[in-house]
N, C-alpha and C. Protein backbone atom coordinates (compact mmCIF):
# COMPACT_ATOMS: atom_id res chain seq x y z
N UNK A 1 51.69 21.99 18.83
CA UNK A 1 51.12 22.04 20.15
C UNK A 1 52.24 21.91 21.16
N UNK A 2 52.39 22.73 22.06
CA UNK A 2 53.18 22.68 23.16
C UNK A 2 53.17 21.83 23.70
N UNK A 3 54.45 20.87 24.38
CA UNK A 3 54.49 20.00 25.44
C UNK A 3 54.83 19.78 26.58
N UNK A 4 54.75 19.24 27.47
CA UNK A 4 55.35 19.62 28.69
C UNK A 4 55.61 18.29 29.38
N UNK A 5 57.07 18.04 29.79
CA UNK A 5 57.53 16.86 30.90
C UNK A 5 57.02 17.40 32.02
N UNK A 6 56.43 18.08 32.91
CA UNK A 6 56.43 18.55 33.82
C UNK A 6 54.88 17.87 34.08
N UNK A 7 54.76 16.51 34.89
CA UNK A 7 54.11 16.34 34.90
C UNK A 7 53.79 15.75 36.77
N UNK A 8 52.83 16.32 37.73
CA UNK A 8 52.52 16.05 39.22
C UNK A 8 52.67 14.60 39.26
N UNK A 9 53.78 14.75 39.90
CA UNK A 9 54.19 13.11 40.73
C UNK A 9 55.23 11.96 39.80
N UNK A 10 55.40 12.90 38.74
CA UNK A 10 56.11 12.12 38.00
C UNK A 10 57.66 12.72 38.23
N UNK A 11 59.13 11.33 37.84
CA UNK A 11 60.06 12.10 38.05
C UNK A 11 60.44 11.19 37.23
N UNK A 12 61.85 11.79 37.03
CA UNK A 12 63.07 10.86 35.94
C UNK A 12 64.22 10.90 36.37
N UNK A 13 65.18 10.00 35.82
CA UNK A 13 66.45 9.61 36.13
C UNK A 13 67.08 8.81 35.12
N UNK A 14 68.05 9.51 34.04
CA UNK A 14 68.85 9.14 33.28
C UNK A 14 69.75 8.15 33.70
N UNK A 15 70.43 7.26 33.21
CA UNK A 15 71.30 6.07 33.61
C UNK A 15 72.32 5.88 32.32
N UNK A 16 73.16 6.22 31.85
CA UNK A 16 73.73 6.15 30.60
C UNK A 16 72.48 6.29 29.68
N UNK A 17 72.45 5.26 28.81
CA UNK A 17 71.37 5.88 27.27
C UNK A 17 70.31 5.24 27.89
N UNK A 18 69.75 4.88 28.92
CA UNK A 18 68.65 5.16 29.19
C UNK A 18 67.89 6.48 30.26
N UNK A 19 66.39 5.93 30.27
CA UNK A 19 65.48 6.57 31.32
C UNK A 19 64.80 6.27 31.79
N UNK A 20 64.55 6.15 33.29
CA UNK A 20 63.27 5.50 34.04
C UNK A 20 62.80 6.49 34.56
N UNK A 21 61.39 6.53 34.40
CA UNK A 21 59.96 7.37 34.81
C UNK A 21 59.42 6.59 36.14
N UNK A 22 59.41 7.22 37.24
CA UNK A 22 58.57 6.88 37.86
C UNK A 22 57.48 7.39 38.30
N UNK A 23 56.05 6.93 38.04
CA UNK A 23 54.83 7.80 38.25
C UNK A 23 53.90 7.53 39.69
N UNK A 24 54.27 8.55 40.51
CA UNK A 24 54.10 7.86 42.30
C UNK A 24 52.79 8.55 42.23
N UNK A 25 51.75 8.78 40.93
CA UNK A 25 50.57 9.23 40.88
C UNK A 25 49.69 7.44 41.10
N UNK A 26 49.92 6.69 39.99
CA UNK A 26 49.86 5.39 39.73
C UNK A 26 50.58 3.89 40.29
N UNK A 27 51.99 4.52 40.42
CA UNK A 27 52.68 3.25 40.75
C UNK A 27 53.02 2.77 39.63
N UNK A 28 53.21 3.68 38.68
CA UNK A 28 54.00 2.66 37.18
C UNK A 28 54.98 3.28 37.20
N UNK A 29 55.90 2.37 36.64
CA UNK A 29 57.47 2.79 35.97
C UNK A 29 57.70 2.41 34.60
N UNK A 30 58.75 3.07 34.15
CA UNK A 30 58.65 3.03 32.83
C UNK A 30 60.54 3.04 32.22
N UNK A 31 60.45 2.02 31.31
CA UNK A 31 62.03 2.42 30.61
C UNK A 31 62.03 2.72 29.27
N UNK A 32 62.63 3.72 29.07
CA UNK A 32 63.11 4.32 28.00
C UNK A 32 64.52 4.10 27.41
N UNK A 33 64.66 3.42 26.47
CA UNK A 33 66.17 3.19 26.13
C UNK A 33 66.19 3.85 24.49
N UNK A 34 67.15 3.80 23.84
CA UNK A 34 67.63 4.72 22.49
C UNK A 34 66.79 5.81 22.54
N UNK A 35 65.92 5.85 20.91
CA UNK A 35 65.58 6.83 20.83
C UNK A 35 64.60 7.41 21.60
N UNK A 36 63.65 6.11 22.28
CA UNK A 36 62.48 6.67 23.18
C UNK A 36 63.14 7.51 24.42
N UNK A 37 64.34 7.28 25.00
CA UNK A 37 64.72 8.22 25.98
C UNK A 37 65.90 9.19 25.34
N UNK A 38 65.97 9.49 23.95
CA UNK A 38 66.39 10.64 23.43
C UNK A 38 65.45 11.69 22.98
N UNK A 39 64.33 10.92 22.90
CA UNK A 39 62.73 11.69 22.40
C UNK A 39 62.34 12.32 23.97
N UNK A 40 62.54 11.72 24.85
CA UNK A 40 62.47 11.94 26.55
C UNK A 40 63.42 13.62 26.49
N UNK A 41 64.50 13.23 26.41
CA UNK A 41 65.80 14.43 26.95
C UNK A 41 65.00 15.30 25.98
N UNK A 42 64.84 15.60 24.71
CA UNK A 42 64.44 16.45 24.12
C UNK A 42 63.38 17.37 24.11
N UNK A 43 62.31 16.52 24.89
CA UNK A 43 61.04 17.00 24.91
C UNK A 43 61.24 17.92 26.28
N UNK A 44 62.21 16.93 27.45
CA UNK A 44 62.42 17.59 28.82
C UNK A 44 63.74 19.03 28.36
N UNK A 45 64.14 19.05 27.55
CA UNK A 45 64.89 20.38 26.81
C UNK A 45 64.10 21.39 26.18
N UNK A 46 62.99 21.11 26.35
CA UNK A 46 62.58 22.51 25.47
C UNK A 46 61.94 22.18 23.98
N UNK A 47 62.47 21.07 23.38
CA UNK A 47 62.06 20.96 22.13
C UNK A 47 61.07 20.33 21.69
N UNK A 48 60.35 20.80 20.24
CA UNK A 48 59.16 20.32 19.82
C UNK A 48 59.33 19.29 19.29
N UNK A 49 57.96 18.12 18.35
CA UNK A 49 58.07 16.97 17.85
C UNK A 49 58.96 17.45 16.33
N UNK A 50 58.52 18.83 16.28
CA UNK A 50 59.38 18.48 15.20
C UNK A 50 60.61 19.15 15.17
N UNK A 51 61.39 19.89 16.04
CA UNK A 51 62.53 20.07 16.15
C UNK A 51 63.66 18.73 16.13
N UNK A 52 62.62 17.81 17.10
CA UNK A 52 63.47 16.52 17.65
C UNK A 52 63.56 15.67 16.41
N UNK A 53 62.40 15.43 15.40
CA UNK A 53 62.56 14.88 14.43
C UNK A 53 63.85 15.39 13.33
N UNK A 54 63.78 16.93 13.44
CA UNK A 54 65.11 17.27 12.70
C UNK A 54 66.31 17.26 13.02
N UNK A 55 66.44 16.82 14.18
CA UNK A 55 67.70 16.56 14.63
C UNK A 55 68.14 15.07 14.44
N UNK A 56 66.79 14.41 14.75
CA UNK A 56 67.42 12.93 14.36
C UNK A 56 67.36 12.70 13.00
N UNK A 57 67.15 12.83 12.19
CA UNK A 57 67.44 13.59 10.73
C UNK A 57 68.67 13.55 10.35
N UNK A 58 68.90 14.84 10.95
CA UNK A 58 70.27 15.31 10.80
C UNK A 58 71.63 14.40 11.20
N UNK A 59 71.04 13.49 12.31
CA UNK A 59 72.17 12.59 12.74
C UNK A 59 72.05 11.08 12.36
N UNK A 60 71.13 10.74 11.33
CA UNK A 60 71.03 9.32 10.78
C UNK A 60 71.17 9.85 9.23
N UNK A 61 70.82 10.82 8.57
CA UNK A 61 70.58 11.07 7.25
C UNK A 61 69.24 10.30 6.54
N UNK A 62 68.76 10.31 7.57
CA UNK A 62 67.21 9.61 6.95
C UNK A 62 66.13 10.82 7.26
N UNK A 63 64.96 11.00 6.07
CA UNK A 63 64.25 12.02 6.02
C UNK A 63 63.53 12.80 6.73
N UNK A 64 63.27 13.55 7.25
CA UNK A 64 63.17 14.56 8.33
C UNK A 64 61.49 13.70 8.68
N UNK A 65 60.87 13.78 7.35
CA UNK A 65 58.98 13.74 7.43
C UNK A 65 58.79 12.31 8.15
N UNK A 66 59.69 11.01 7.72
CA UNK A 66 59.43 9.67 8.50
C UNK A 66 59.80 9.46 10.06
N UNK A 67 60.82 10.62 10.23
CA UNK A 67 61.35 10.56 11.44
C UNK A 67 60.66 11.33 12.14
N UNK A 68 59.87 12.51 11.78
CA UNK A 68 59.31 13.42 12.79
C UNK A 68 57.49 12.22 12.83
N UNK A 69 57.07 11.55 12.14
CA UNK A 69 56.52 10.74 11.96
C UNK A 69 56.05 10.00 13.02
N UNK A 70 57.71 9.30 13.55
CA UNK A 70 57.72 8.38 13.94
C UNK A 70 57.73 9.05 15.43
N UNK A 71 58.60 10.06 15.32
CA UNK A 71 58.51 11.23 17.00
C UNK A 71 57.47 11.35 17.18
N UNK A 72 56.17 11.73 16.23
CA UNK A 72 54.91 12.10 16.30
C UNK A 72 54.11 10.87 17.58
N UNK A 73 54.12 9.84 16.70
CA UNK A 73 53.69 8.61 17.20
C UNK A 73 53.95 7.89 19.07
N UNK A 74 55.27 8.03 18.67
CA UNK A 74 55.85 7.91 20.72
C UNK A 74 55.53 8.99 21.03
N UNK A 75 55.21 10.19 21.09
CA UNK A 75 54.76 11.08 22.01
C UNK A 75 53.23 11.41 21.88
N UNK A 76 52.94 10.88 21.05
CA UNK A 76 51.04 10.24 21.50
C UNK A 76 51.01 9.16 22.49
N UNK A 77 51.92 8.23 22.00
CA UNK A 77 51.80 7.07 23.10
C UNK A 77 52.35 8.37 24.88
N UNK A 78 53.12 8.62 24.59
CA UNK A 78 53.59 9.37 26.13
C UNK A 78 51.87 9.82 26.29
N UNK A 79 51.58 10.86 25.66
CA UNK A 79 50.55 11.57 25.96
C UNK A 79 49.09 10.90 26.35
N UNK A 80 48.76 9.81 25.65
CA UNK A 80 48.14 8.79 26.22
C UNK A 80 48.19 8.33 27.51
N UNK A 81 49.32 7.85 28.07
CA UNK A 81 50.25 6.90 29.08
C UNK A 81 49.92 8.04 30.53
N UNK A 82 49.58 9.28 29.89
CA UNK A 82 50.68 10.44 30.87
C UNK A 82 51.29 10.99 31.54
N UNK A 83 52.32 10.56 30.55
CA UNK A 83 53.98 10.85 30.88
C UNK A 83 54.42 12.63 30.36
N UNK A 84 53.60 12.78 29.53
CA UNK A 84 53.46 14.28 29.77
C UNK A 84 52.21 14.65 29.09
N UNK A 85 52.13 16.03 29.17
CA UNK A 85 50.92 16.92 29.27
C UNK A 85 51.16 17.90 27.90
N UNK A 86 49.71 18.31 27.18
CA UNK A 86 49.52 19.43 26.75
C UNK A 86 49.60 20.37 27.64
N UNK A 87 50.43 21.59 26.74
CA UNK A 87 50.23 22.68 27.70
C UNK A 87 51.98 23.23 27.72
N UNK A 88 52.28 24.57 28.50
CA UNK A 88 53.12 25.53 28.11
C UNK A 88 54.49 24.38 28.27
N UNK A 89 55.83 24.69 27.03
CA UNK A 89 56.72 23.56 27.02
C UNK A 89 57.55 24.68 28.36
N UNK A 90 58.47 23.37 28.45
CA UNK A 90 59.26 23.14 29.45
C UNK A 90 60.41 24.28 28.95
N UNK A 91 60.65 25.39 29.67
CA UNK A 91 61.97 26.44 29.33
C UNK A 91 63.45 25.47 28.75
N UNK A 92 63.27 26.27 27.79
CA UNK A 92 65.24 25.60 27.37
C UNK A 92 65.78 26.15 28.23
N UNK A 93 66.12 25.01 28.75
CA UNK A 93 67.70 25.39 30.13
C UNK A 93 68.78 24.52 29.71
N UNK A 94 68.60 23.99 28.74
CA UNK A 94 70.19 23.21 28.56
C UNK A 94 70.05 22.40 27.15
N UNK A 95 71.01 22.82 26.51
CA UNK A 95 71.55 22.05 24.73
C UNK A 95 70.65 20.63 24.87
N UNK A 96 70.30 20.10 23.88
CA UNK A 96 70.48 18.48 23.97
C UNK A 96 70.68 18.47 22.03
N UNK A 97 71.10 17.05 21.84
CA UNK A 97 71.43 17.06 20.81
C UNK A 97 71.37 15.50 20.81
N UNK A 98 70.47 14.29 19.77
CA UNK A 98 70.25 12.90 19.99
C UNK A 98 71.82 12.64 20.00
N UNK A 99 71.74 11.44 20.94
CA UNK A 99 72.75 10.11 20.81
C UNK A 99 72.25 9.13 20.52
N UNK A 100 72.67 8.68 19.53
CA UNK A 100 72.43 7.33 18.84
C UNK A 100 73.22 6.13 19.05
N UNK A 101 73.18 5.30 19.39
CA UNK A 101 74.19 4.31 19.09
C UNK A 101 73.76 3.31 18.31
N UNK A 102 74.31 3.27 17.42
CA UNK A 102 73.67 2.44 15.95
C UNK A 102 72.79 3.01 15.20
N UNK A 103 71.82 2.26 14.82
CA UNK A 103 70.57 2.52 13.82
C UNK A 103 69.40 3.30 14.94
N UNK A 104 68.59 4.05 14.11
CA UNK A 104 67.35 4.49 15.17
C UNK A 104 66.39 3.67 15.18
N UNK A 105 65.82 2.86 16.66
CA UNK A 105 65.29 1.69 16.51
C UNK A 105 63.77 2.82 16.70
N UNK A 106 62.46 1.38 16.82
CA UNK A 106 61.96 2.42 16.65
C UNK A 106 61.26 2.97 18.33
N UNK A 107 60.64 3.92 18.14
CA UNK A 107 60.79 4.38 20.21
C UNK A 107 59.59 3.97 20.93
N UNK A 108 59.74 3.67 21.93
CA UNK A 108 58.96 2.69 22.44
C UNK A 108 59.12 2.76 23.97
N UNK A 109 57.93 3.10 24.88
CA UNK A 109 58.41 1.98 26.62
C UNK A 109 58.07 0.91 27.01
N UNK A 110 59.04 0.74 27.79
CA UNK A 110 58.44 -0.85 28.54
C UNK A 110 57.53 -0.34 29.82
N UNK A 111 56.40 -0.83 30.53
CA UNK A 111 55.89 -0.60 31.53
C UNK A 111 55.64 -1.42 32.23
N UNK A 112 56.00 -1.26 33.84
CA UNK A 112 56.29 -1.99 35.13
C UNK A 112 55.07 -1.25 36.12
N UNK A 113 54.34 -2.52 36.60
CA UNK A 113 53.52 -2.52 37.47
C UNK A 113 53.66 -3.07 38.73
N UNK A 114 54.93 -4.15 38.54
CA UNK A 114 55.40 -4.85 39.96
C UNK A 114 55.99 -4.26 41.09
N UNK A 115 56.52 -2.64 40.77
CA UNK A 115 56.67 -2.23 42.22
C UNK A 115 55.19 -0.90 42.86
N UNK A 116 53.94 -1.01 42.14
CA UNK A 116 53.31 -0.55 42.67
C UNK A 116 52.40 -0.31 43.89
N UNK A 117 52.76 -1.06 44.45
CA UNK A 117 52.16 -1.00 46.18
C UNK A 117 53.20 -0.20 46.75
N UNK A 118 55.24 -0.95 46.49
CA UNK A 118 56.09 0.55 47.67
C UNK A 118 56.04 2.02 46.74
N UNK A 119 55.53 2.09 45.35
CA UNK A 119 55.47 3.56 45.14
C UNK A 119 54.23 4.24 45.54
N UNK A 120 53.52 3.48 45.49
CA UNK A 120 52.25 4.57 46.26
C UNK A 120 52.41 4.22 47.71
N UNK A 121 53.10 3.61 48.79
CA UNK A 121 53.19 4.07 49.80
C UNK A 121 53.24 5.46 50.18
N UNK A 122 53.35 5.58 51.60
CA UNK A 122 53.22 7.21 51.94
C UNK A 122 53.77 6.86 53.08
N UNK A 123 55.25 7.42 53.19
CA UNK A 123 56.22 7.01 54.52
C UNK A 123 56.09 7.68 55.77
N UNK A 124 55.30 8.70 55.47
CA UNK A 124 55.12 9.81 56.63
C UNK A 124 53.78 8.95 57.13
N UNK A 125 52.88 8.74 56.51
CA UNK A 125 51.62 8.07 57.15
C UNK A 125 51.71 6.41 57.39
N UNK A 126 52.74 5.47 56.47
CA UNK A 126 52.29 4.26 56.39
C UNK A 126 53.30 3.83 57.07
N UNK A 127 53.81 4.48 58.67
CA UNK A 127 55.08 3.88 59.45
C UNK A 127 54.30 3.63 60.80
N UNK A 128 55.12 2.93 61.38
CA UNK A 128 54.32 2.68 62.60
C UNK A 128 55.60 2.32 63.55
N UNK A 129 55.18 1.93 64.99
CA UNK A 129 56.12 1.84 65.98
C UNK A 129 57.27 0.62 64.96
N UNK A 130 57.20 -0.16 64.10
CA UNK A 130 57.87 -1.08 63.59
C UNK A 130 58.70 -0.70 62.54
N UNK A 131 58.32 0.80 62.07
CA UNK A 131 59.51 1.64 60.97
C UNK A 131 58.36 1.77 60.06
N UNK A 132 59.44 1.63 58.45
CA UNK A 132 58.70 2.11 57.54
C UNK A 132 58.84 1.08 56.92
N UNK A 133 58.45 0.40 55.37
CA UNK A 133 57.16 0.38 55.41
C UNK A 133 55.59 0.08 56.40
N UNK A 134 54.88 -0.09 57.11
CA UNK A 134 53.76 -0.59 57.68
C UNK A 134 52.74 -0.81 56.60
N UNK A 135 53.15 -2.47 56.13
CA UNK A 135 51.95 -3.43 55.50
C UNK A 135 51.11 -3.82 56.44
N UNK A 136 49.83 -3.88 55.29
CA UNK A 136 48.77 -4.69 56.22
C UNK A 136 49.30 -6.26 55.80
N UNK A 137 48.99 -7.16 56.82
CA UNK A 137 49.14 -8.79 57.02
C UNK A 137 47.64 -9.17 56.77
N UNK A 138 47.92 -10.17 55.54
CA UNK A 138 46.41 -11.05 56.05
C UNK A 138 46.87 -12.07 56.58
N UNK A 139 46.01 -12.45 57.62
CA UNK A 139 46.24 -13.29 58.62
C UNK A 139 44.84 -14.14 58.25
N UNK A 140 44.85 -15.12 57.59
CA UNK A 140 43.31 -15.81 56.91
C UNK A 140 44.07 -17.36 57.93
């Protein structure tokens, strides 16, 4: 089944071996570190669950079927979460190939709800003579 990173309101930003998702649909963020944000680059490259599984395969020497397995599994959780979508994959526009550093742990995100009030702001509407942000005050 085709996949697609290309998902309304969602964006990313690599940081060395990680990735943070931010979803300004919801107000969640998300980190991706090892393989969960090498399963990220891959999927945002063009490639399927099981291409990505054979590559990490290929670069641990552990069996293609446990590893595409285990790819299987974090990108249900994505697809659940959604962090991406069924539906036409994302054009190969650029190589990727896993980086590992160490063992392949297993892939996983963390999810952040504490900055969800300034991501669903709306700076064009929620400014006022006082700038941007414009919170409401309770005044009890």
């Amino acid at each position: 089944m085709p996949l697609t990173t290309s998902v309304p309101l969602l964006i990313s930003q690599q940081f060395d071996s990680e990735v943070v998702l931010a979803n300004y649909q919801n107000g969640v963020y998300y980190n991706l570190d090892g393989s969960a944000a090498q399963i990220w680059l891959g999927l945002k490259a063009g490639w399927t669950v099981e291409e990505i599984g054979a590559a990490f395969a290929a670069a641990t020497g552990v069996d293609t079927a446990s590893i595409t397995k285990q790819v299987q599994t974090f990108v249900d959780s994505m697809l659940a979460e959604g962090l991406i979508a069924n539906g036409a994959a994302d054009p190969r526009e650029e190589q990727w190939s896993p980086t590992l550093p160490g063992e392949l742990g297993t892939p996983e995100f963390q999810r952040f709800d504490n900055l969800r009030e300034l991501l669903l702001m709306d700076p064009v509407h929620d400014a006022g003579e006082e700038g941007w942000p414009l919170r409401e005050t309770n005044d009890s």
